[in-house]
N, C-alpha and C. Protein backbone atom coordinates (compact mmCIF):
# COMPACT_ATOMS: atom_id res chain seq x y z
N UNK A 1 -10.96 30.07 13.37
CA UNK A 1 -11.00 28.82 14.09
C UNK A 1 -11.83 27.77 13.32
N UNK A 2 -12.94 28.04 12.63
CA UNK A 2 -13.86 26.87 11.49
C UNK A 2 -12.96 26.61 10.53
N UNK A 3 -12.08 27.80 10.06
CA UNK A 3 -11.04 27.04 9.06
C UNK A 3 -10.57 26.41 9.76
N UNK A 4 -9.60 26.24 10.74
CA UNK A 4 -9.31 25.40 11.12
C UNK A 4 -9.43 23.68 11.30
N UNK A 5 -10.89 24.40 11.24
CA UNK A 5 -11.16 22.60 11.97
C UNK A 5 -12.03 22.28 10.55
N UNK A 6 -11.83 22.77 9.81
CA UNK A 6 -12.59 22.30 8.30
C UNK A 6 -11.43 21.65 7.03
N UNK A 7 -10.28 22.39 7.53
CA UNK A 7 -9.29 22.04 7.00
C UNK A 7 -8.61 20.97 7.37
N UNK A 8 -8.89 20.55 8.70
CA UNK A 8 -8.57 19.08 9.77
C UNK A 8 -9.25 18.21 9.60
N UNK A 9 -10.89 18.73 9.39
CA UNK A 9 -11.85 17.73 8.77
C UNK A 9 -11.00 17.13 7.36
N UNK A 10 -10.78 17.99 6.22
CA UNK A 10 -10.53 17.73 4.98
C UNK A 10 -9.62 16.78 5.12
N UNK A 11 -8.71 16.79 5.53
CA UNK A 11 -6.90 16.10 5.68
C UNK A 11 -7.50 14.84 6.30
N UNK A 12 -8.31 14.93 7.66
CA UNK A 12 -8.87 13.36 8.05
C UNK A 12 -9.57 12.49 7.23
N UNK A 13 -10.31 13.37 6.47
CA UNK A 13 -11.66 12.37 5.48
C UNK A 13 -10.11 11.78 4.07
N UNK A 14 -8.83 13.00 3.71
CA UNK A 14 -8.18 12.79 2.02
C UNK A 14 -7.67 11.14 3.12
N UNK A 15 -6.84 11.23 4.27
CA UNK A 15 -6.21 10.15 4.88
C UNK A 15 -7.43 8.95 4.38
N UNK A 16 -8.59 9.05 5.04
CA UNK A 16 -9.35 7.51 4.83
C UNK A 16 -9.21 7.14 3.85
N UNK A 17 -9.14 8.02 2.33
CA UNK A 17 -9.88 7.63 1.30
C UNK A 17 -8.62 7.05 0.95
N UNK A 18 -7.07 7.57 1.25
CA UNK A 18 -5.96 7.09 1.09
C UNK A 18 -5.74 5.54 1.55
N UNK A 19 -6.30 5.36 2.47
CA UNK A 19 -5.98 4.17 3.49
C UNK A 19 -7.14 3.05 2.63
N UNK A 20 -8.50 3.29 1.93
CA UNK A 20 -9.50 2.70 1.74
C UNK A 20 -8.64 2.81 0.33
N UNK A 21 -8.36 3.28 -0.43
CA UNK A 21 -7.73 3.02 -1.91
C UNK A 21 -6.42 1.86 -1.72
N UNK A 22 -5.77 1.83 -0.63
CA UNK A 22 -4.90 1.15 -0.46
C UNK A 22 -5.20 0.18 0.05
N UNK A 23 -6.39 -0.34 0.40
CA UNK A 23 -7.03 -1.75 0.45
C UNK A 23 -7.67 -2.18 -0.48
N UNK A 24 -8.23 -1.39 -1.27
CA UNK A 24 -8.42 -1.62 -2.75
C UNK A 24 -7.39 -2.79 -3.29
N UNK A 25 -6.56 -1.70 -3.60
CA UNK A 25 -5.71 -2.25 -4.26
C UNK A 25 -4.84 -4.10 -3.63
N UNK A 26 -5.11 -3.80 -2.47
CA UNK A 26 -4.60 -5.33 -1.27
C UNK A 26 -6.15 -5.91 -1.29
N UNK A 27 -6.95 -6.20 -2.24
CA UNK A 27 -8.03 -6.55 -2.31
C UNK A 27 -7.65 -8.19 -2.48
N UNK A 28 -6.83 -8.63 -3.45
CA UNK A 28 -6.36 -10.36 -3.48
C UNK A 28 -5.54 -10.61 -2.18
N UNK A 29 -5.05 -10.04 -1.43
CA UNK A 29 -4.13 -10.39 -0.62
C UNK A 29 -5.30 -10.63 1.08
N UNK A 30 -6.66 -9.98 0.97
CA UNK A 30 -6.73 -9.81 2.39
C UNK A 30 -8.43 -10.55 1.39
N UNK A 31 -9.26 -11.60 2.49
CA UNK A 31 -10.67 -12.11 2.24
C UNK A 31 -11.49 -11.13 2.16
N UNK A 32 -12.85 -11.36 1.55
CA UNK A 32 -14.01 -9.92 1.53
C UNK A 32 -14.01 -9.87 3.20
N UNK A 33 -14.69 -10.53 3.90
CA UNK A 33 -14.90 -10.67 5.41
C UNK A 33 -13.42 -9.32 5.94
N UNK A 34 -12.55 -9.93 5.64
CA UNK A 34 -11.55 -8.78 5.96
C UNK A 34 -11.47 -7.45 5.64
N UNK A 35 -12.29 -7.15 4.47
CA UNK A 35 -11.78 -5.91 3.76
C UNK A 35 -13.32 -5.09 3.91
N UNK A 36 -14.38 -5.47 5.13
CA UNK A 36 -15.47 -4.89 5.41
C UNK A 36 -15.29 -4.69 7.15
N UNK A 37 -14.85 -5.67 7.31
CA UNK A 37 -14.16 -5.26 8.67
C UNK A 37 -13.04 -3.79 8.51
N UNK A 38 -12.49 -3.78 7.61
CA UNK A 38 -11.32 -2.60 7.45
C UNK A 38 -12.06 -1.43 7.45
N UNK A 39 -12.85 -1.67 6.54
CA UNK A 39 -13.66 -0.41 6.13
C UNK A 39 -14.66 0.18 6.57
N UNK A 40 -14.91 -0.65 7.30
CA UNK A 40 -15.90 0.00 7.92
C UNK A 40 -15.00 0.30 9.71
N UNK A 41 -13.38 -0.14 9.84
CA UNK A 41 -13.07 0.61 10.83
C UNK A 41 -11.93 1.81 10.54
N UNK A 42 -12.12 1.92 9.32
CA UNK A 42 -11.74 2.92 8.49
C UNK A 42 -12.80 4.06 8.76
N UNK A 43 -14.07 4.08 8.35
CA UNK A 43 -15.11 4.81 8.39
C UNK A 43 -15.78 5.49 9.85
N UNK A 44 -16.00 4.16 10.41
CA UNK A 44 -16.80 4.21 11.60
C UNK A 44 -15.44 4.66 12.71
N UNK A 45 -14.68 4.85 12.57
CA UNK A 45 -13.78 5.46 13.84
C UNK A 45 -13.11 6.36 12.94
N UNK A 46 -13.19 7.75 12.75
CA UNK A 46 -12.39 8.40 12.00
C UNK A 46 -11.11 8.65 12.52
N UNK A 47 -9.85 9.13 11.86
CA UNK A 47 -8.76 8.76 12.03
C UNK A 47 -8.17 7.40 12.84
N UNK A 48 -8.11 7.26 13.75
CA UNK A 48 -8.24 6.06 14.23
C UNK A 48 -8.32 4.94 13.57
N UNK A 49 -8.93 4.61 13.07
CA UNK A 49 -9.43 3.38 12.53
C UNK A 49 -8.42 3.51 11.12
N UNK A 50 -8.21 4.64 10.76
CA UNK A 50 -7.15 4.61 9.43
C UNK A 50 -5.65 4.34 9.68
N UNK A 51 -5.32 4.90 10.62
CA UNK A 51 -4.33 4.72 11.26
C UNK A 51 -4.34 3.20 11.78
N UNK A 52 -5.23 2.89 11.93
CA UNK A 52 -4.51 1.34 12.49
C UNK A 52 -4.67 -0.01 11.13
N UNK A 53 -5.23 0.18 10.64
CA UNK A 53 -5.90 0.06 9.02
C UNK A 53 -4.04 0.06 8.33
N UNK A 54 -3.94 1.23 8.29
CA UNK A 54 -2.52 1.79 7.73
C UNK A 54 -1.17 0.85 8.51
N UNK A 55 -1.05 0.91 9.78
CA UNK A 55 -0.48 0.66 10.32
C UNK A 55 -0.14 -1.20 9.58
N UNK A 56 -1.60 -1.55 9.78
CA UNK A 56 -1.33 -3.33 9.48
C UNK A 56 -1.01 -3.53 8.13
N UNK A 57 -1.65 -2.52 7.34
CA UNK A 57 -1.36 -2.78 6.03
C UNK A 57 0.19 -2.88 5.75
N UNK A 58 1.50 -1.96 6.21
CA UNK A 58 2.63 -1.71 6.46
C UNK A 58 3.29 -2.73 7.27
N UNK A 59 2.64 -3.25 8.19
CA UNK A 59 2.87 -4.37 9.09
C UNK A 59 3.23 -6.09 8.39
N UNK A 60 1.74 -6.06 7.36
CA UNK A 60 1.71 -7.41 6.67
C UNK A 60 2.51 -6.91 5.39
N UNK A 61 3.01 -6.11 4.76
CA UNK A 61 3.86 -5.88 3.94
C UNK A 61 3.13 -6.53 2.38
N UNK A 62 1.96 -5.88 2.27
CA UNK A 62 1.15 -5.55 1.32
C UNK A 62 1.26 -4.46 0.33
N UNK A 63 1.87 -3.81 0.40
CA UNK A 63 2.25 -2.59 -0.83
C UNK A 63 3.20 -3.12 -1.92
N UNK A 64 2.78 -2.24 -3.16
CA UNK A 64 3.60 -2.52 -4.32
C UNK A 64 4.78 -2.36 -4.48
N UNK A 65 4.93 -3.12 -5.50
CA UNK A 65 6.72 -2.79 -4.94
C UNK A 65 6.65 -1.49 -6.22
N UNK A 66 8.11 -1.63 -6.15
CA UNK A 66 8.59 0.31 -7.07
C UNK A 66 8.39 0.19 -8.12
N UNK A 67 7.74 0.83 -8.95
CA UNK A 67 7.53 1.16 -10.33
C UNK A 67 8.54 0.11 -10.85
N UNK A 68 9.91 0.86 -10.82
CA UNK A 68 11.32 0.44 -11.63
C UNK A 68 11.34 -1.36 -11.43
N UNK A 69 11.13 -1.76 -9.96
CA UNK A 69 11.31 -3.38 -10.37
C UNK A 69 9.79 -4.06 -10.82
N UNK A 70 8.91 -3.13 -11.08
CA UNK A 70 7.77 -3.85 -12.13
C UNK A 70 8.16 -3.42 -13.30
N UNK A 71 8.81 -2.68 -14.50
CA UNK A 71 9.34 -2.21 -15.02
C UNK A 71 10.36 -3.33 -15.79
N UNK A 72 11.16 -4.02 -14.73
CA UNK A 72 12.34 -4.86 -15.24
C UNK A 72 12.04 -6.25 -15.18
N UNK A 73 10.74 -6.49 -14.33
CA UNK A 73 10.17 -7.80 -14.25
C UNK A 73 9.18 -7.97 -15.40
N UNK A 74 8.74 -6.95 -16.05
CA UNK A 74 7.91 -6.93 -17.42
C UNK A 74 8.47 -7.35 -18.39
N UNK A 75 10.16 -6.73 -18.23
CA UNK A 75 10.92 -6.65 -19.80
C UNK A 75 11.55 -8.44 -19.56
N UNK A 76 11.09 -9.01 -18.74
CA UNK A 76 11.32 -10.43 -18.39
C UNK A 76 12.67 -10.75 -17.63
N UNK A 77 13.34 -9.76 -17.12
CA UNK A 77 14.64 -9.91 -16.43
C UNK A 77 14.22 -10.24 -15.11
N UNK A 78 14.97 -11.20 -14.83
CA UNK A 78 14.69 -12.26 -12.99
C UNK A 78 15.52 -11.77 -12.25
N UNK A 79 15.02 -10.28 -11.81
CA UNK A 79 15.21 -9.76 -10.84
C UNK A 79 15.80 -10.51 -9.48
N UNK A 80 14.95 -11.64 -9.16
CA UNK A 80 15.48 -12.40 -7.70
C UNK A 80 16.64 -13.31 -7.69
N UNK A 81 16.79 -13.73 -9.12
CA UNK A 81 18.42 -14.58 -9.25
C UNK A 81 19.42 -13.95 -9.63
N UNK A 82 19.72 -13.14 -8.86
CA UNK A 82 20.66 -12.22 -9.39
C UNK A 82 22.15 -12.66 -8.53
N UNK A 83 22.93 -12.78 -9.26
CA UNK A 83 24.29 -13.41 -8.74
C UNK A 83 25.69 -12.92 -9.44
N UNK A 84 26.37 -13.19 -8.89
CA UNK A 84 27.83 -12.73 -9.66
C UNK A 84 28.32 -13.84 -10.35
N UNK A 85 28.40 -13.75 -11.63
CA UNK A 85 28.76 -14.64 -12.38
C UNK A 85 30.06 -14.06 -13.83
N UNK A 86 31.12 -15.02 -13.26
CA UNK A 86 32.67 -14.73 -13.79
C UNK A 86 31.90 -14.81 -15.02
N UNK A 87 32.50 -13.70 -15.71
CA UNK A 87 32.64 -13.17 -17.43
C UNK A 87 33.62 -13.85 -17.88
N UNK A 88 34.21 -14.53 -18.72
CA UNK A 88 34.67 -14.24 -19.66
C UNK A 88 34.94 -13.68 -21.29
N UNK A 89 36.27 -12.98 -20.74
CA UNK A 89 36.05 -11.79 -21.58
C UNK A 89 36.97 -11.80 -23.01
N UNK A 90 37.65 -13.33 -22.38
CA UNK A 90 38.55 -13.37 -23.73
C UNK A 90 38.02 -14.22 -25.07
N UNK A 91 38.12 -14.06 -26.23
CA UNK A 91 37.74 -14.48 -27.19
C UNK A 91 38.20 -14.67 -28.02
């Protein structure tokens, strides 16, 4: 039964540090004032506070986008104007 609840401990504390790395990283997107408020209701309410932390982060649509379209936006291709445009193919 201590494994139990040591192993529940573990998984609650890997979640915060998950949820607190992922405000890290949304560090330009959200004010300091904001990101001490997070964290500390990250901390000070365990699970809870990550979960709702998590929740807004997903909410305000703050995550990176996919590897692959940072990838094609590097090699300088404009991903967002992307249109169908007649070929011609004769020459």
């Amino acid at each position: 039964m201590t494994i139990t609840y040591l192993v529940l401990a573990g998984l609650v504390i890997a979640y915060q540090v998950w949820v607190s790395v992922l405000l890290l990283k949304a560090k330009d997107t959200y004010s300091p004032k904001q990101l001490v408020v997070q964290f500390f209701l990250v901390w000070l309410l365990p699970f809870l506070g990550a979960v709702i932390c998590h929740f807004f982060f997903k909410l305000t649509g703050t995550h990176e986008p996919p590897q692959e379209h940072q990838f094609i936006q590097a090699s300088g291709f404009d991903c967002d104007n992307l249109t169908n445009h007649h070929i011609d193919h004769s020459l």
